[in-house]
C-alpha atoms as a PDB file:
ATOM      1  CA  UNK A   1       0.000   0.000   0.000  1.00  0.00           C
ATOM      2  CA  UNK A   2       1.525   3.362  -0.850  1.00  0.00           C
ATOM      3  CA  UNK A   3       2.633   5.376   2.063  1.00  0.00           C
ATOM      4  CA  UNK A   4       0.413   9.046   2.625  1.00  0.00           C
ATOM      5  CA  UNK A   5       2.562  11.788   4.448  1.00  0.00           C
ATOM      6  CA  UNK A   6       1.448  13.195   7.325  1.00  0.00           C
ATOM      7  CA  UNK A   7       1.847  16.858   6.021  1.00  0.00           C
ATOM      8  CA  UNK A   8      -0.302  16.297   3.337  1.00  0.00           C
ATOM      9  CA  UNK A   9      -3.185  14.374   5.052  1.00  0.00           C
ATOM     10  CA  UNK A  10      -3.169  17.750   7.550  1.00  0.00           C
ATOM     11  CA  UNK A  11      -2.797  20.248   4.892  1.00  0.00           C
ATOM     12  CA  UNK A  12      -5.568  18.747   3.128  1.00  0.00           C
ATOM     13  CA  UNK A  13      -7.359  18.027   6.598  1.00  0.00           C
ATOM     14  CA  UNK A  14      -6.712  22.130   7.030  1.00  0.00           C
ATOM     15  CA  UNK A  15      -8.373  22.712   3.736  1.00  0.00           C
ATOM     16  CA  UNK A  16     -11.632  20.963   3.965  1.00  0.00           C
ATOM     17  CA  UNK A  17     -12.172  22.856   7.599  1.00  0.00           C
ATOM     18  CA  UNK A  18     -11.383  25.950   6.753  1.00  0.00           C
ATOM     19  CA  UNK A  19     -12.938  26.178   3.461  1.00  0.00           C
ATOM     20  CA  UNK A  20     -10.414  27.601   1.992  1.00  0.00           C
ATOM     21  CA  UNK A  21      -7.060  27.831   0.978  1.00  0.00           C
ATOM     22  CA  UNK A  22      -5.720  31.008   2.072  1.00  0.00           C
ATOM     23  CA  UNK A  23      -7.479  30.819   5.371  1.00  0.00           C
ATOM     24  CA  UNK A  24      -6.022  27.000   5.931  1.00  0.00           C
ATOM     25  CA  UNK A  25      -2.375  28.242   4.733  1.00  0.00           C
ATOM     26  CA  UNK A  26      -2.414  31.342   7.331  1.00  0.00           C
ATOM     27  CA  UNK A  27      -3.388  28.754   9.714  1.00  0.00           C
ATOM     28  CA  UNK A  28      -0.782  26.083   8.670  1.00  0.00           C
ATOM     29  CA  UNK A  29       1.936  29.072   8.475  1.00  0.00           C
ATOM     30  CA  UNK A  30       2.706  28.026   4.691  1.00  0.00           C
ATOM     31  CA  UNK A  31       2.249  29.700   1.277  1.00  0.00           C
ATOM     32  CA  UNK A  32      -0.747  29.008  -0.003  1.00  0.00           C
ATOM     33  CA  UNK A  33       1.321  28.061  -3.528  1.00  0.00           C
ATOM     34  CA  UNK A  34       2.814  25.503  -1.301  1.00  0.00           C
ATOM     35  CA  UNK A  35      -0.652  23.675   0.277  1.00  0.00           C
ATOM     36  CA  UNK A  36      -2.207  23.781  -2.617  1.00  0.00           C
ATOM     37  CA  UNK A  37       0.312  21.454  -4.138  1.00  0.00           C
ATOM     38  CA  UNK A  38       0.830  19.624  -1.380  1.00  0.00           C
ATOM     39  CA  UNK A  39      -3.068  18.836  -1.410  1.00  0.00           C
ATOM     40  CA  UNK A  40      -2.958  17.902  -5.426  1.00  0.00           C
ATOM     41  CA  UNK A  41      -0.066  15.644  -4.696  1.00  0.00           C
ATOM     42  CA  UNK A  42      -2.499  13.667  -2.068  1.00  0.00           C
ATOM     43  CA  UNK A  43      -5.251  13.303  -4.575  1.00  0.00           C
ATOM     44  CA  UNK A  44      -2.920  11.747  -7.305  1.00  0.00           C
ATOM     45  CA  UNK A  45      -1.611   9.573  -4.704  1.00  0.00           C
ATOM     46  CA  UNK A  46      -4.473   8.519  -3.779  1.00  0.00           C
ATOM     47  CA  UNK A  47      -6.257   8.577  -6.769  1.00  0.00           C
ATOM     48  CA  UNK A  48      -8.964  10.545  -6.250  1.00  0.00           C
ATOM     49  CA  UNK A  49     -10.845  14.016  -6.232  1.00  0.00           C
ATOM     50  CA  UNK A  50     -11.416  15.516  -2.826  1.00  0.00           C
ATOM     51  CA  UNK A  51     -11.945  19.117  -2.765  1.00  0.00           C
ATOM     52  CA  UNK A  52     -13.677  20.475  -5.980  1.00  0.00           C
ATOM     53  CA  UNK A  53     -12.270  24.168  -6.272  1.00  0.00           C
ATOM     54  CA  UNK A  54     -14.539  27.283  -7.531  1.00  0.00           C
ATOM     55  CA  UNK A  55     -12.875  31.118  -7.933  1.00  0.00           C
ATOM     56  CA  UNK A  56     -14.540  31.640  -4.750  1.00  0.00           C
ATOM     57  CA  UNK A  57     -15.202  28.258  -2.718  1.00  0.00           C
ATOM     58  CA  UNK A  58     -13.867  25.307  -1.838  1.00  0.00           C
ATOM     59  CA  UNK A  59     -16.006  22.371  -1.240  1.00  0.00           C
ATOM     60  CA  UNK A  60     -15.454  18.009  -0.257  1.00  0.00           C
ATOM     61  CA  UNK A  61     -16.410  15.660  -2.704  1.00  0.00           C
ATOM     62  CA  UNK A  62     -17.728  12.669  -1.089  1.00  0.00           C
ATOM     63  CA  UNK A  63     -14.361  10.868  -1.022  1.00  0.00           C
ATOM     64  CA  UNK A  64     -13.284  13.564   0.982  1.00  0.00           C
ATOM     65  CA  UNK A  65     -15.798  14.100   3.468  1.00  0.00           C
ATOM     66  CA  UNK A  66     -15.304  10.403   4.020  1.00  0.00           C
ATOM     67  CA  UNK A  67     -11.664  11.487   4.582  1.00  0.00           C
ATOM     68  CA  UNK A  68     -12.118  14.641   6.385  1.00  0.00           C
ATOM     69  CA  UNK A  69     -14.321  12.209   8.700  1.00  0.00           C
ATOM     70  CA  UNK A  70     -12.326   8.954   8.861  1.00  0.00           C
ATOM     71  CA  UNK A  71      -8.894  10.800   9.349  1.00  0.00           C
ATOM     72  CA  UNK A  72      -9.081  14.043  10.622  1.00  0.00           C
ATOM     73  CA  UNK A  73      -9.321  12.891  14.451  1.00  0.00           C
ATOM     74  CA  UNK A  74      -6.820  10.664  14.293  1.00  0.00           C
ATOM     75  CA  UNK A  75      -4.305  13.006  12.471  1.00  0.00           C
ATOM     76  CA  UNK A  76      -4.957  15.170  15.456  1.00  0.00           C
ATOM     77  CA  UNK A  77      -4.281  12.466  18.386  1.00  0.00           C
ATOM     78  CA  UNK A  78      -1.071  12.366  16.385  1.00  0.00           C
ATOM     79  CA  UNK A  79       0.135  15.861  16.286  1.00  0.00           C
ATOM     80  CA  UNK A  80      -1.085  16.146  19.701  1.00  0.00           C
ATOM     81  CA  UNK A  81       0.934  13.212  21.052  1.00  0.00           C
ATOM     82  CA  UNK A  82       4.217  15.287  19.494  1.00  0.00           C
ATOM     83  CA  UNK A  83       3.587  17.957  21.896  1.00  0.00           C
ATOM     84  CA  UNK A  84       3.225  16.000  25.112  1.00  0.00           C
ATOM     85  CA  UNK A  85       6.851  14.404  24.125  1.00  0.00           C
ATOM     86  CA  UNK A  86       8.763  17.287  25.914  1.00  0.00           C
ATOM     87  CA  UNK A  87       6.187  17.697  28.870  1.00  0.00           C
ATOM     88  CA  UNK A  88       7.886  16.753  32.320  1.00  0.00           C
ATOM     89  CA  UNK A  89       6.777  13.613  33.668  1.00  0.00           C
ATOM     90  CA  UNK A  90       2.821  13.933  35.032  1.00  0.00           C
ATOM     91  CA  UNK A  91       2.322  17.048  33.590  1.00  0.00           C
ATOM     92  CA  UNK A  92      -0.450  17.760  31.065  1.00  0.00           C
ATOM     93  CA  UNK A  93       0.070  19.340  27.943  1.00  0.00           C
ATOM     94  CA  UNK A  94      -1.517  20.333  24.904  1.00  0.00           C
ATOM     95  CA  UNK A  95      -5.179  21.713  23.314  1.00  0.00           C
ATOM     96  CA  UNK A  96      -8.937  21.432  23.901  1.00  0.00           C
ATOM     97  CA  UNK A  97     -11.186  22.885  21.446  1.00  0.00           C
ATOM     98  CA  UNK A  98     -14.842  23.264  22.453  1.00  0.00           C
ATOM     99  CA  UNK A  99     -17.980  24.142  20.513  1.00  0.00           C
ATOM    100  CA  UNK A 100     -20.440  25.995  22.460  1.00  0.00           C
ATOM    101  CA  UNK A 101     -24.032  27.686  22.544  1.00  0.00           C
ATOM    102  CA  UNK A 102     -23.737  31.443  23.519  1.00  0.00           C
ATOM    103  CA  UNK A 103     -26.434  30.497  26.312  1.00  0.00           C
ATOM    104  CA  UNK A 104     -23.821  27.972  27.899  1.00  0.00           C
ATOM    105  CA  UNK A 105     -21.419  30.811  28.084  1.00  0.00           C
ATOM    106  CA  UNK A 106     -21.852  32.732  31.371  1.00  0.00           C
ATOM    107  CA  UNK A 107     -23.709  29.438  32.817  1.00  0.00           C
ATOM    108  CA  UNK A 108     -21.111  26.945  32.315  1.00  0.00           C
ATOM    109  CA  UNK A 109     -17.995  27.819  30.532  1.00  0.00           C
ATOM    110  CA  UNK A 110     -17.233  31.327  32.654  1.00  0.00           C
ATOM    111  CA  UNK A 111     -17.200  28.978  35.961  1.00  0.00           C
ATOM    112  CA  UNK A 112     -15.594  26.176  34.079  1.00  0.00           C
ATOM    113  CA  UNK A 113     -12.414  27.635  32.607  1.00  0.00           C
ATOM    114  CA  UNK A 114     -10.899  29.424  35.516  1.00  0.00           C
ATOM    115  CA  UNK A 115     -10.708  26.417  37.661  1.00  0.00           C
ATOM    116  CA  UNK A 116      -9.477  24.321  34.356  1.00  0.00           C
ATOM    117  CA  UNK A 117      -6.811  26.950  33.651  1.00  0.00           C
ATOM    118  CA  UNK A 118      -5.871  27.348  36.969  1.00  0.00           C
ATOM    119  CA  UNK A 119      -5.110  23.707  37.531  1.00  0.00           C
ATOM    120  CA  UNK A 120      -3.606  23.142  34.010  1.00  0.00           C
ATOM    121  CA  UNK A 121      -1.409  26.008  33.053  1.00  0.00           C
ATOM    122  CA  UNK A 122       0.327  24.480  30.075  1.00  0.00           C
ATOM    123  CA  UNK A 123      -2.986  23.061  28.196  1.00  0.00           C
ATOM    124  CA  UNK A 124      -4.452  25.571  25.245  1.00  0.00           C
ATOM    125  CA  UNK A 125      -8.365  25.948  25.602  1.00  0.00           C
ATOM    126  CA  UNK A 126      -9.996  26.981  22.104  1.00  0.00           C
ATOM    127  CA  UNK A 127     -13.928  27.841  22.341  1.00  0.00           C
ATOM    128  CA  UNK A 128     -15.905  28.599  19.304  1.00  0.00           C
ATOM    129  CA  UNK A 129     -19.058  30.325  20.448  1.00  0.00           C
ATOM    130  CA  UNK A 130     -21.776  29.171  17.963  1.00  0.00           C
ATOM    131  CA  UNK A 131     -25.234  28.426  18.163  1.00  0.00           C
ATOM    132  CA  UNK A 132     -25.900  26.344  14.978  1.00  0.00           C
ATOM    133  CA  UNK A 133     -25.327  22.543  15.402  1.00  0.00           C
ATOM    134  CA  UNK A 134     -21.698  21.838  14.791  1.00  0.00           C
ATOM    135  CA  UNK A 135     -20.209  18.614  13.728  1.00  0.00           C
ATOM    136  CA  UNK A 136     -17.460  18.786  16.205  1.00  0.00           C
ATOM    137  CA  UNK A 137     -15.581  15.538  14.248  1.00  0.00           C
ATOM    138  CA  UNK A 138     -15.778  16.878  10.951  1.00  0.00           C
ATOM    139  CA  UNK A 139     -14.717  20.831  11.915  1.00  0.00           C
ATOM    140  CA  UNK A 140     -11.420  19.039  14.073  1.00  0.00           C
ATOM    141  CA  UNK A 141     -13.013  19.832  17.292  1.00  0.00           C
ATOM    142  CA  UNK A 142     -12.266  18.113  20.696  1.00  0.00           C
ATOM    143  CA  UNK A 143     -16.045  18.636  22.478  1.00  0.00           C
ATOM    144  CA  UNK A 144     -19.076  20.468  22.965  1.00  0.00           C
ATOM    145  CA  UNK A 145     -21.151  21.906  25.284  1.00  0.00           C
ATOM    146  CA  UNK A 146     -24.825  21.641  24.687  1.00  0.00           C
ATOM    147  CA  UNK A 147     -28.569  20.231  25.791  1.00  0.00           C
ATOM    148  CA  UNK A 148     -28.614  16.871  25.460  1.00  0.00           C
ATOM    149  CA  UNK A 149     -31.429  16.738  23.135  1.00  0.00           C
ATOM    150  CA  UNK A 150     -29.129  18.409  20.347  1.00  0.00           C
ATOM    151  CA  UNK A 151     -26.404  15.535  21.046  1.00  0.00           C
ATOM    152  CA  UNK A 152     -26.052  12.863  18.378  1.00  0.00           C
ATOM    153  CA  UNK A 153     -26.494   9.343  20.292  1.00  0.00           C
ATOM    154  CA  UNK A 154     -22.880   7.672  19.490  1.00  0.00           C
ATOM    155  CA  UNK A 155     -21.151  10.725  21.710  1.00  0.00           C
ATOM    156  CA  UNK A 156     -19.989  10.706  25.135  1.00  0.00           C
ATOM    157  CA  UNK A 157     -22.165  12.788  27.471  1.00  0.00           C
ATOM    158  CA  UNK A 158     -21.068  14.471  30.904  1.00  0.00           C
ATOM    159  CA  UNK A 159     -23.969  15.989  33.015  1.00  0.00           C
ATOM    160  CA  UNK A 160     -22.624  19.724  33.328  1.00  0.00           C
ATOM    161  CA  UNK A 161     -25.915  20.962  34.849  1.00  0.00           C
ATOM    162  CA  UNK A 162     -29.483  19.722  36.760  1.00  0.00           C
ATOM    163  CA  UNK A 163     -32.441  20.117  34.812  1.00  0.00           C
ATOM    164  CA  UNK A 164     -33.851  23.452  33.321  1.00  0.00           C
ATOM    165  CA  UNK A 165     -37.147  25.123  31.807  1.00  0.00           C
ATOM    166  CA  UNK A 166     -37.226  27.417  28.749  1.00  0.00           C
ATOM    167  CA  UNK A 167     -39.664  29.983  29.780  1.00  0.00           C
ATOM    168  CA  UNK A 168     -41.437  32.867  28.547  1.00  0.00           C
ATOM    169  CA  UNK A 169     -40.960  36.614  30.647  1.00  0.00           C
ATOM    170  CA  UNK A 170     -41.785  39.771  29.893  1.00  0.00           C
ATOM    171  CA  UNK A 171     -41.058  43.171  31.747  1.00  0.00           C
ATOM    172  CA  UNK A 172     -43.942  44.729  34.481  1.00  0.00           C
ATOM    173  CA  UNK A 173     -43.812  47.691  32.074  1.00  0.00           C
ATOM    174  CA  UNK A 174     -44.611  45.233  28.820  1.00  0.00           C
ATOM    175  CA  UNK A 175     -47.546  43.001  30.917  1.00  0.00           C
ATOM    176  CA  UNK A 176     -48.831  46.288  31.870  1.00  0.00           C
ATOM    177  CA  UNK A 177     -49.161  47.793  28.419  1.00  0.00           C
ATOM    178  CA  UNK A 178     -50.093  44.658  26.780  1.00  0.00           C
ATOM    179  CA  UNK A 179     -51.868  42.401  29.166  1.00  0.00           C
ATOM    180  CA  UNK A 180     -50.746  38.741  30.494  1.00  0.00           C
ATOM    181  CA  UNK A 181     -50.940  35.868  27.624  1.00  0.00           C
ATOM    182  CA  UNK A 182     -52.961  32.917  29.504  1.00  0.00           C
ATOM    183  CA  UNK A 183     -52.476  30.086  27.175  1.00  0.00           C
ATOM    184  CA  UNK A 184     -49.897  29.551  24.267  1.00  0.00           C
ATOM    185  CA  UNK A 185     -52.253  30.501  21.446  1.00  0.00           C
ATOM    186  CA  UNK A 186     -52.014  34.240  23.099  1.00  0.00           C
ATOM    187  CA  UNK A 187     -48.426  34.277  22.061  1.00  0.00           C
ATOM    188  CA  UNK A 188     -49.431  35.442  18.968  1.00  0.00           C
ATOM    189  CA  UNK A 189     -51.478  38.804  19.871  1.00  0.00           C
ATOM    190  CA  UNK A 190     -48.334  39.716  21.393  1.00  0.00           C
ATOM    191  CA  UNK A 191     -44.878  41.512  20.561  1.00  0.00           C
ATOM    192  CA  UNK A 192     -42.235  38.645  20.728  1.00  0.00           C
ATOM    193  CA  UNK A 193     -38.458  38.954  20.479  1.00  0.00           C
ATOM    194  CA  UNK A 194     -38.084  36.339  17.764  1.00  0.00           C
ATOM    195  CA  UNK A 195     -34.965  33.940  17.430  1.00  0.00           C
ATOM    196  CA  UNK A 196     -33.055  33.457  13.702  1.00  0.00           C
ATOM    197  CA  UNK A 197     -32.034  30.064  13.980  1.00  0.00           C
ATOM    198  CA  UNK A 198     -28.443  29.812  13.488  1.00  0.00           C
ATOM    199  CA  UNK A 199     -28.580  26.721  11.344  1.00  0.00           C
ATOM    200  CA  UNK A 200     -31.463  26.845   9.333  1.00  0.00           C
ATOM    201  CA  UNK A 201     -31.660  31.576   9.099  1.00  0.00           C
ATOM    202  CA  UNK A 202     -35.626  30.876   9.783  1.00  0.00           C
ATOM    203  CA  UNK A 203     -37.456  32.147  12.979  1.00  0.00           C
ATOM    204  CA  UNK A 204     -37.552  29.851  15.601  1.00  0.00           C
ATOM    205  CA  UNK A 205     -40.866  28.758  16.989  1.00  0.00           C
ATOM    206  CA  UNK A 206     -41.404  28.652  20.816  1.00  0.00           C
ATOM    207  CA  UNK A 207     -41.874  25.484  22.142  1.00  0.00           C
ATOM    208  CA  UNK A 208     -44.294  25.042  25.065  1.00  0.00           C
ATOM    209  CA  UNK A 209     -45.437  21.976  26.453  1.00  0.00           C
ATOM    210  CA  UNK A 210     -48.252  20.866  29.568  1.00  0.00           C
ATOM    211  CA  UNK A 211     -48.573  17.211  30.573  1.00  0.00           C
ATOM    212  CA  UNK A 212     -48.346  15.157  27.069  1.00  0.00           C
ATOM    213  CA  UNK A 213     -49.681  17.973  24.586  1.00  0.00           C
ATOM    214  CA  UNK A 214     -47.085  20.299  22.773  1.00  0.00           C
ATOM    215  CA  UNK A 215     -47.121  23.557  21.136  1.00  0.00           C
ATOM    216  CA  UNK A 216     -44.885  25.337  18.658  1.00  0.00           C
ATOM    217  CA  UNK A 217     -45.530  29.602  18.484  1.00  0.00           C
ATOM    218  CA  UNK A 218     -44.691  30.755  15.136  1.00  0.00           C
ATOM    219  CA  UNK A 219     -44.188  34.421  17.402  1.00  0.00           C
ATOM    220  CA  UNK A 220     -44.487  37.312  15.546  1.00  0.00           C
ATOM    221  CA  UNK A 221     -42.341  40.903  16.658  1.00  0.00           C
ATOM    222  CA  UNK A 222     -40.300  44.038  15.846  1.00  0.00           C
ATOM    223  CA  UNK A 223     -36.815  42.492  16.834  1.00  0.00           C
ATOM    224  CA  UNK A 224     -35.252  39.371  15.342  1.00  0.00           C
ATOM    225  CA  UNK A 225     -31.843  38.320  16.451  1.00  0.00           C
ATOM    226  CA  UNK A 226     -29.548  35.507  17.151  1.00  0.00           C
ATOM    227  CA  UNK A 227     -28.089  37.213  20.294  1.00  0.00           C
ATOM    228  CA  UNK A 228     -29.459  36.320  23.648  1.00  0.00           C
ATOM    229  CA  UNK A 229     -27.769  38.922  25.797  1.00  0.00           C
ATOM    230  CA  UNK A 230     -29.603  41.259  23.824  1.00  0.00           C
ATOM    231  CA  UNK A 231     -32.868  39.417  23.500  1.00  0.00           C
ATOM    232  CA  UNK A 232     -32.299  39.809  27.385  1.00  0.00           C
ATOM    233  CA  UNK A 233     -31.862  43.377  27.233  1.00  0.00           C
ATOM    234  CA  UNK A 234     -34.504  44.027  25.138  1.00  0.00           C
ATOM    235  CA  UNK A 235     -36.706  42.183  27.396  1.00  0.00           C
ATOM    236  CA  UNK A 236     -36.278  44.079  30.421  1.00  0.00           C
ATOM    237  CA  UNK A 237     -36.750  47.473  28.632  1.00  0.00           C
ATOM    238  CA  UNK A 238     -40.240  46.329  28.159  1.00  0.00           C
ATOM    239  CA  UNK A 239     -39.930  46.189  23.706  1.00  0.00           C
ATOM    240  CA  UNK A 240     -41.514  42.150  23.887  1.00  0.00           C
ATOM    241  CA  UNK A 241     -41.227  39.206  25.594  1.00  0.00           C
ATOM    242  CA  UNK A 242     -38.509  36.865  25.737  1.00  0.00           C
ATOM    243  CA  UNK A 243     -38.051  33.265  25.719  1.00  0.00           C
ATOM    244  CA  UNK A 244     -35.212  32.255  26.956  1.00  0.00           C
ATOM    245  CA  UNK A 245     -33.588  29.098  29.164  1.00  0.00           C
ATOM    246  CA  UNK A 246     -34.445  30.407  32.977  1.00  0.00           C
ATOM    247  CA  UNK A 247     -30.800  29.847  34.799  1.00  0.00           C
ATOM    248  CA  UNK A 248     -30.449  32.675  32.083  1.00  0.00           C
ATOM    249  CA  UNK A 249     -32.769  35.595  33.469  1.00  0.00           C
ATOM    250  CA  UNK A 250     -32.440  34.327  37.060  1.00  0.00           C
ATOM    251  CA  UNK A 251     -31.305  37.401  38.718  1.00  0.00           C
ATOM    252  CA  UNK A 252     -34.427  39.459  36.604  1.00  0.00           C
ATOM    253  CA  UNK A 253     -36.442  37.180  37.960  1.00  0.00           C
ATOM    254  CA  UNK A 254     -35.086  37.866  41.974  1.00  0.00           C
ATOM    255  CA  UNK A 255     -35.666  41.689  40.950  1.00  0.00           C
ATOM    256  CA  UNK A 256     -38.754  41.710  39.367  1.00  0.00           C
ATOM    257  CA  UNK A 257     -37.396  43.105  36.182  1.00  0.00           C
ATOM    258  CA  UNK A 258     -39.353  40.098  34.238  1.00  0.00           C
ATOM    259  CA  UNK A 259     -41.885  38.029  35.377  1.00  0.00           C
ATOM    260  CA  UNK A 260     -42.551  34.943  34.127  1.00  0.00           C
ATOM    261  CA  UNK A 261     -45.952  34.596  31.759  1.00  0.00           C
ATOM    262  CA  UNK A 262     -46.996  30.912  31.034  1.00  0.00           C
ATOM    263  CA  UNK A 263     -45.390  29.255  33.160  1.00  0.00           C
ATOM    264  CA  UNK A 264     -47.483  25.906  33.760  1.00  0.00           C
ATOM    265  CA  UNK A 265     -46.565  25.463  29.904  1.00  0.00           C
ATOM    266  CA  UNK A 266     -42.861  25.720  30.353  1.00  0.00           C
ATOM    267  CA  UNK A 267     -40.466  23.296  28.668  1.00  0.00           C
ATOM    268  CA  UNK A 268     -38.420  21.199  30.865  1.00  0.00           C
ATOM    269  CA  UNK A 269     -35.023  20.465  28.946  1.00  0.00           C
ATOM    270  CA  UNK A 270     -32.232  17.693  30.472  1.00  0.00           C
ATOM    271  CA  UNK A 271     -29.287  20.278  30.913  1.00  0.00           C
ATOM    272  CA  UNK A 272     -26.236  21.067  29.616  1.00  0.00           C
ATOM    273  CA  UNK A 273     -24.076  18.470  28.762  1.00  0.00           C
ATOM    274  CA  UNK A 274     -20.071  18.343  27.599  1.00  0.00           C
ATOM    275  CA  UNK A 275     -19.813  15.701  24.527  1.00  0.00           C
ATOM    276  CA  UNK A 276     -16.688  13.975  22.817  1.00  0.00           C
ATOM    277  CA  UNK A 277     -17.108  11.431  20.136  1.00  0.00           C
ATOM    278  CA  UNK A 278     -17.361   7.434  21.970  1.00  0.00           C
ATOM    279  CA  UNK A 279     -14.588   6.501  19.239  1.00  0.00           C
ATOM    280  CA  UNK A 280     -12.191   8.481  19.684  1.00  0.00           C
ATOM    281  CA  UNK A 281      -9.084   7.967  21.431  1.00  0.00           C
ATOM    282  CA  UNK A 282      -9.683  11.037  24.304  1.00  0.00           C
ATOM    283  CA  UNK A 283      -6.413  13.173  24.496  1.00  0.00           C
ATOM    284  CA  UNK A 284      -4.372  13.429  28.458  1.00  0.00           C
ATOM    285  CA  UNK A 285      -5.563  17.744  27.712  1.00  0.00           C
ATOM    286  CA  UNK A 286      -9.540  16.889  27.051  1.00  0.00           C
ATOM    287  CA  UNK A 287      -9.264  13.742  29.533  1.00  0.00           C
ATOM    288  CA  UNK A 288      -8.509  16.685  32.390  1.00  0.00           C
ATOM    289  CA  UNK A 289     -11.017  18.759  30.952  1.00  0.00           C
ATOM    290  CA  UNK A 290     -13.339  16.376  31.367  1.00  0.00           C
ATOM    291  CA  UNK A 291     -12.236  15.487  34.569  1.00  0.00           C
ATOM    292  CA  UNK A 292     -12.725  19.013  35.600  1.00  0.00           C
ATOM    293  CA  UNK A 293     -15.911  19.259  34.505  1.00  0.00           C
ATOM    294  CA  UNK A 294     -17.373  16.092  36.617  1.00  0.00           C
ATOM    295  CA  UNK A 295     -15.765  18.143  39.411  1.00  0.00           C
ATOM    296  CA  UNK A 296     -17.383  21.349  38.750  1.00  0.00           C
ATOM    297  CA  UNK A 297     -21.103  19.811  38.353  1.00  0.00           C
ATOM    298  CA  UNK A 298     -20.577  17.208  41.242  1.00  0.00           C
ATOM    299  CA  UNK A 299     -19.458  20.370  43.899  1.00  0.00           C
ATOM    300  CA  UNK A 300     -22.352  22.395  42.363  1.00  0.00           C
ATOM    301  CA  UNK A 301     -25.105  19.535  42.832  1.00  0.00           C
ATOM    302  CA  UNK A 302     -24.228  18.943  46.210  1.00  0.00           C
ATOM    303  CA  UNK A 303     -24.093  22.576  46.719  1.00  0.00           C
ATOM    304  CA  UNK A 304     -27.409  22.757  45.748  1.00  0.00           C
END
């Protein structure tokens, strides 16, 4: 079987994450003259197409999303394991990259990372703050952070938090103007602060739920955004109401700046949950992380 080099399963590995090849050189700290010959070189190796190159895109043919997929986890346990060569005996080294909702930001990650970074000077932490689905395999990632219910089955989950409720809230100034919705069907006689859905670019539609029956709001409003801190914002000046995850607008709620509207029809959701791929040989720098993290939600738990 011919031999593939290393360099030129990464640089094309590079490619297919970045999209491109001047963003993947920059990254890679080569020309992009130089990758892009290094990735043409793979393909006649192996004998195949596996990026298919536009004047303005790059794009995987199927052989090399199978690649991208097959390979690119493994290429990074390898250049991973170079770096932990010159650590001292027992100490951790190298790079977690995480993939995370903005909502998980102040709730989880803000509490997280200090006591990680603390503990484990010499490990790199990477987070991507994104709210569309990522595939965390295919875009060279080590984890995620997010509700369980968005986790595909074959992962690894950690329990990062109890329990929550997504909930609807609106400001006294708002309920006052507008009157309090009673049931979900009211949601749409009322100014909403709608959600773009990161992945799909359509409004989101509030889920609500009682017992066994479930509702989805196509909400109407003034204000569409993908930004919860200022959904939040917008909230509490009294523009619509908000539906957001409640650990979210907990101290509103201990003010009185919102008030929650609805709230026998709240959804429960499982928590927040850190995820690595189940096939995946798990790296000594994500092995602490995780390790941390079953720290962190066991102290808070019994704390609570």
């Amino acid at each position: 079987m011919a031999f593939t080099p290393l360099n030129a399963l990464n640089s094309f590995i590079a490619v297919a994450r970045h999209r491109s090849f001047a963003a993947a050189a920059k990254h890679l700290g080569v020309s992009t003259s130089a990758l892009s010959q290094s990735v043409r070189q793979l393909e006649a190796r192996l004998g195949v197409t596996l990026l298919t190159r536009t004047s303005r895109t790059v794009g995987l043919t199927d052989a090399g999303q199978r690649l991208l997929e097959n390979a690119g986890a493994a290429v990074d346990q390898a250049l991973e394991s170079l770096k932990t060569v010159s650590a001292r005996p027992g100490e951790v080294t190298g790079r977690v990259r995480l993939s995370v909702p903005a909502v998980a930001v102040t709730l989880v990650v803000a509490r997280l990372l200090p006591r990680f970074v603390e503990r484990y000077p010499k490990v790199e932490v990477e987070v991507q703050v994104e709210n569309r689905f990522v595939n965390i395999v295919a875009e060279g990632l080590d984890a995620g952070i997010r509700l369980s219910e968005a986790i595909e089955r074959d992962m690894v989950q950690v329990r990062l938090t109890d329990p929550g409720r997504f909930v609807v809230a609106g400001a006294p100034a708002y309920l006052a103007r507008r009157g309090v919705p009673e049931k979900p069907q009211d949601l749409l006689h009322h100014d909403c602060l709608c959600i773009r859905a990161s992945t799909s670019g359509a409004r989101y539609a509030w889920e609500l739920e009682r017992g066994r029956k479930a509702w989805r709001v196509p909400v109407q409003g003034t204000v569409t955004t993908n930004d919860t801190e200022l959904m939040r914002l917008l909230a509490v000046a009294g523009v619509g109401l908000l539906y957001a995850f409640e650990p979210q607008i907990a101290d509103e709620l201990r003010r009185g700046s919102l008030r929650l509207v609805l709230e026998p029809y709240a959804a429960a959701v499982p928590g927040f949950f850190l995820y690595f791929p189940s096939r995946a040989q798990v790296s000594p720098a994500l092995r602490a992380f995780v390790d941390v993290a079953r720290e962190m939600a066991t102290g808070s738990r019994q704390r609570a």
